[in-house]
N, C-alpha and C. Protein backbone atom coordinates (compact mmCIF):
# COMPACT_ATOMS: atom_id res chain seq x y z
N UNK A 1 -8.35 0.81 -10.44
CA UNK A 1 -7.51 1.97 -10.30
C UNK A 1 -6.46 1.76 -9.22
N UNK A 2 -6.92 1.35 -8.12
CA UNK A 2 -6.15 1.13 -7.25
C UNK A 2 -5.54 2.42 -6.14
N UNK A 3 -5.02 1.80 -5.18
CA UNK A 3 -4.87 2.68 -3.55
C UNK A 3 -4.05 4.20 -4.43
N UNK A 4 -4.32 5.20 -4.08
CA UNK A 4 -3.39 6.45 -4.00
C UNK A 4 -2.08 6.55 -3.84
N UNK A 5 -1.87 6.07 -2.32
CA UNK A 5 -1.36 5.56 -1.51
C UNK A 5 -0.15 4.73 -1.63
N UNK A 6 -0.58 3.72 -2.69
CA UNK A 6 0.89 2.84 -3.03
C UNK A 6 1.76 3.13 -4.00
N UNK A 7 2.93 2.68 -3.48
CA UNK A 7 4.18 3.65 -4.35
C UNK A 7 5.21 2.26 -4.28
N UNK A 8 5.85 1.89 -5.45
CA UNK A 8 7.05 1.31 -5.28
C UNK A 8 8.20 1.50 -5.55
N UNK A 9 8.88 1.13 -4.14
CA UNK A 9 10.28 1.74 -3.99
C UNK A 9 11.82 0.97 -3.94
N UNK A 10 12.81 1.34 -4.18
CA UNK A 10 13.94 0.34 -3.55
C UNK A 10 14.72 0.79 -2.65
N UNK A 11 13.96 1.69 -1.75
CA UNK A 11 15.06 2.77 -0.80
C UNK A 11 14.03 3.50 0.14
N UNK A 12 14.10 3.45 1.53
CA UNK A 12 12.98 4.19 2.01
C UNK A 12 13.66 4.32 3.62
N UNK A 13 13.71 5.46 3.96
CA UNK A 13 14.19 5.76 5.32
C UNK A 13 15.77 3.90 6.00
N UNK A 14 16.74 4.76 5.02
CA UNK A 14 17.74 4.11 4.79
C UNK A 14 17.78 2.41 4.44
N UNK A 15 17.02 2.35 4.48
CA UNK A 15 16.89 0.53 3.68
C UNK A 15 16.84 0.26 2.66
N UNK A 16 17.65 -0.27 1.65
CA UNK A 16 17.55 -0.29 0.54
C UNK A 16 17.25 -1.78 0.32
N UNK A 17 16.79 -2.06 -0.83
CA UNK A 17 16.47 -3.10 -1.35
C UNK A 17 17.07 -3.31 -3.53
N UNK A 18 17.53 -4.33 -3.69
CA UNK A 18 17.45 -4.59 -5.15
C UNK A 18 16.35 -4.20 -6.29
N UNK A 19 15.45 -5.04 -5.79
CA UNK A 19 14.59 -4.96 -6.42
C UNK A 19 13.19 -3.46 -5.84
N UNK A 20 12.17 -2.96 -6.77
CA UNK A 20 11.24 -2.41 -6.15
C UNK A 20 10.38 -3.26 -4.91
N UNK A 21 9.66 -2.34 -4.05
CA UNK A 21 8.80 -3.28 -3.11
C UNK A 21 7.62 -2.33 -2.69
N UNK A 22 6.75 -3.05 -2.54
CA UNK A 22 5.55 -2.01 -1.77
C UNK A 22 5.55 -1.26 -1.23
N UNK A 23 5.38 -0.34 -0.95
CA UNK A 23 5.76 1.10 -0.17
C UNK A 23 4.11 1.74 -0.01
N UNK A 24 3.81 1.66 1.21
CA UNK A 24 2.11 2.53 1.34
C UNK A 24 2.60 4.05 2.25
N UNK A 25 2.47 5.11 1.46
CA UNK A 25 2.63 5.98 1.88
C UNK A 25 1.99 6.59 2.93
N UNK A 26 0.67 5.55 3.12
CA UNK A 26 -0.02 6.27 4.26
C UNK A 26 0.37 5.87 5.64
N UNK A 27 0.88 4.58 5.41
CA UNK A 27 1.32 4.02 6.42
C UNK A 27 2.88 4.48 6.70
N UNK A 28 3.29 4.52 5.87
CA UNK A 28 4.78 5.00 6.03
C UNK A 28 5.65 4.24 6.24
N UNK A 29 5.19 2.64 5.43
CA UNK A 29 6.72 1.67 5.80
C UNK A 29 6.12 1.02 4.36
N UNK A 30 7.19 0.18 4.36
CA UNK A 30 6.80 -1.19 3.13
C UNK A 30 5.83 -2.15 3.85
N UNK A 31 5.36 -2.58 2.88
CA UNK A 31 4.21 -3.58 3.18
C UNK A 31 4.34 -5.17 2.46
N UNK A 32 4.15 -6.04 2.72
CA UNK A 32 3.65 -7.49 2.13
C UNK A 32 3.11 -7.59 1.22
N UNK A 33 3.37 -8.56 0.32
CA UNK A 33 2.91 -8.55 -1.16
C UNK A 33 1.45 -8.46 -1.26
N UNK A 34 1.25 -9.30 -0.13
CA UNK A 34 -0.39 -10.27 -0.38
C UNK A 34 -1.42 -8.77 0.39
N UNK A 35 -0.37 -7.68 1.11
CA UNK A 35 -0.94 -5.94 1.39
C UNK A 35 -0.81 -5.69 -0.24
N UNK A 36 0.14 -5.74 -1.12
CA UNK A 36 -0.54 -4.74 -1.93
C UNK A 36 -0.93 -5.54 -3.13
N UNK A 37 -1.58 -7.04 -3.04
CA UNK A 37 -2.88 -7.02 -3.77
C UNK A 37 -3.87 -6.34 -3.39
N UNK A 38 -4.39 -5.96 -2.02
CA UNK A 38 -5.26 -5.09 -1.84
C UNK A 38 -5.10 -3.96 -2.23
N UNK A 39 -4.49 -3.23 -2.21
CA UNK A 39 -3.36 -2.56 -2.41
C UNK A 39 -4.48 -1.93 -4.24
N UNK A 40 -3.90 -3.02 -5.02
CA UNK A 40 -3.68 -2.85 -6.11
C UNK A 40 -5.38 -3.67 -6.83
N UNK A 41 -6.10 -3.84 -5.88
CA UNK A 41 -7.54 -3.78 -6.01
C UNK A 41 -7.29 -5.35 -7.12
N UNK A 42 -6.40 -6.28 -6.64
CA UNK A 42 -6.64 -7.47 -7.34
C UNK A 42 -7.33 -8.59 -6.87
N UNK A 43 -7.35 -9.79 -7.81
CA UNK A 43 -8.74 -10.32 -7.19
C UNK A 43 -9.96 -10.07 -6.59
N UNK A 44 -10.86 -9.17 -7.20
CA UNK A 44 -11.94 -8.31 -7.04
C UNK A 44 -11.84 -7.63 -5.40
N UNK A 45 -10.67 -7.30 -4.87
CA UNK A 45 -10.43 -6.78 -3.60
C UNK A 45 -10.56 -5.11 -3.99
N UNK A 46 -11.47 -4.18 -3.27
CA UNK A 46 -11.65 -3.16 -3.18
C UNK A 46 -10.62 -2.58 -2.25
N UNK A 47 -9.90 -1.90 -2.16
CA UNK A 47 -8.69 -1.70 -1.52
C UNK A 47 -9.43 -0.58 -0.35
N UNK A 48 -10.73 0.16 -0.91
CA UNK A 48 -11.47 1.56 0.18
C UNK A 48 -12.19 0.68 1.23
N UNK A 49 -12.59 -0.37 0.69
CA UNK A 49 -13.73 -1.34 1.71
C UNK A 49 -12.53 -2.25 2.52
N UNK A 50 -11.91 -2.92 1.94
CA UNK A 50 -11.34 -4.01 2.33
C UNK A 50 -9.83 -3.37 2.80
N UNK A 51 -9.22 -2.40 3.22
CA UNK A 51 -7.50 -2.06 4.00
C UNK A 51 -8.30 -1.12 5.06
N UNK A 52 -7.71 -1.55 6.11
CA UNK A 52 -7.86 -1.00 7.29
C UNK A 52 -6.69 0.31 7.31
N UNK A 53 -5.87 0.32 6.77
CA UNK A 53 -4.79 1.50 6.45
C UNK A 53 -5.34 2.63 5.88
N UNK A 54 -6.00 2.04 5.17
CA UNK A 54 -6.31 3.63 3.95
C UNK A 54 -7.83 4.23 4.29
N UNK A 55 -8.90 3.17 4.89
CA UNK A 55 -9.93 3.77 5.66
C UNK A 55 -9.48 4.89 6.77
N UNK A 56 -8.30 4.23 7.49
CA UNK A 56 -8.31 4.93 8.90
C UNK A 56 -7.52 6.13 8.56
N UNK A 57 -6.43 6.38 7.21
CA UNK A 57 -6.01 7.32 6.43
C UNK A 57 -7.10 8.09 6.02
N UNK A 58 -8.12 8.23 5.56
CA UNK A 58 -9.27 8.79 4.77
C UNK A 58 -10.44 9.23 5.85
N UNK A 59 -10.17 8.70 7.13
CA UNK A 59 -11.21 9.18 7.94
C UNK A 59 -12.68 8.66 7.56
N UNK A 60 -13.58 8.94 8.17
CA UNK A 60 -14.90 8.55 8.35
C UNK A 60 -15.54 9.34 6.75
N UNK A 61 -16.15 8.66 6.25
CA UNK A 61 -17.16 8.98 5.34
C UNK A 61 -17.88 9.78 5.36
């Protein structure tokens, strides 16, 4: 299913870009590709266990 959280964008608090790019809304900037394989729960990466972004977004269990 993958993060809530990720959104891709080509424009985000005046920076534009060509192409789309990672965008984690929780964090509130663009992120690195190899962020949103986690991101995007690829290579059996759990994005709730394994991102320190979206745990500390989601608070304690």
């Amino acid at each position: 299913m993958g993060c809530p959280y990720l959104d891709y964008r080509s424009e985000a608090d005046g920076t534009e870009f060509d192409a789309e790019r990672a965008y984690c809304e929780a964090a509130g900037r663009f992120v690195q590709p190899m962020r949103a394989d986690i991101c995007t729960d690829r290579h059996d990466i759990d994005h709730a266990e394994h991102c320190e972004i979206y745990r500390e977004h989601e608070g304690p269990e």
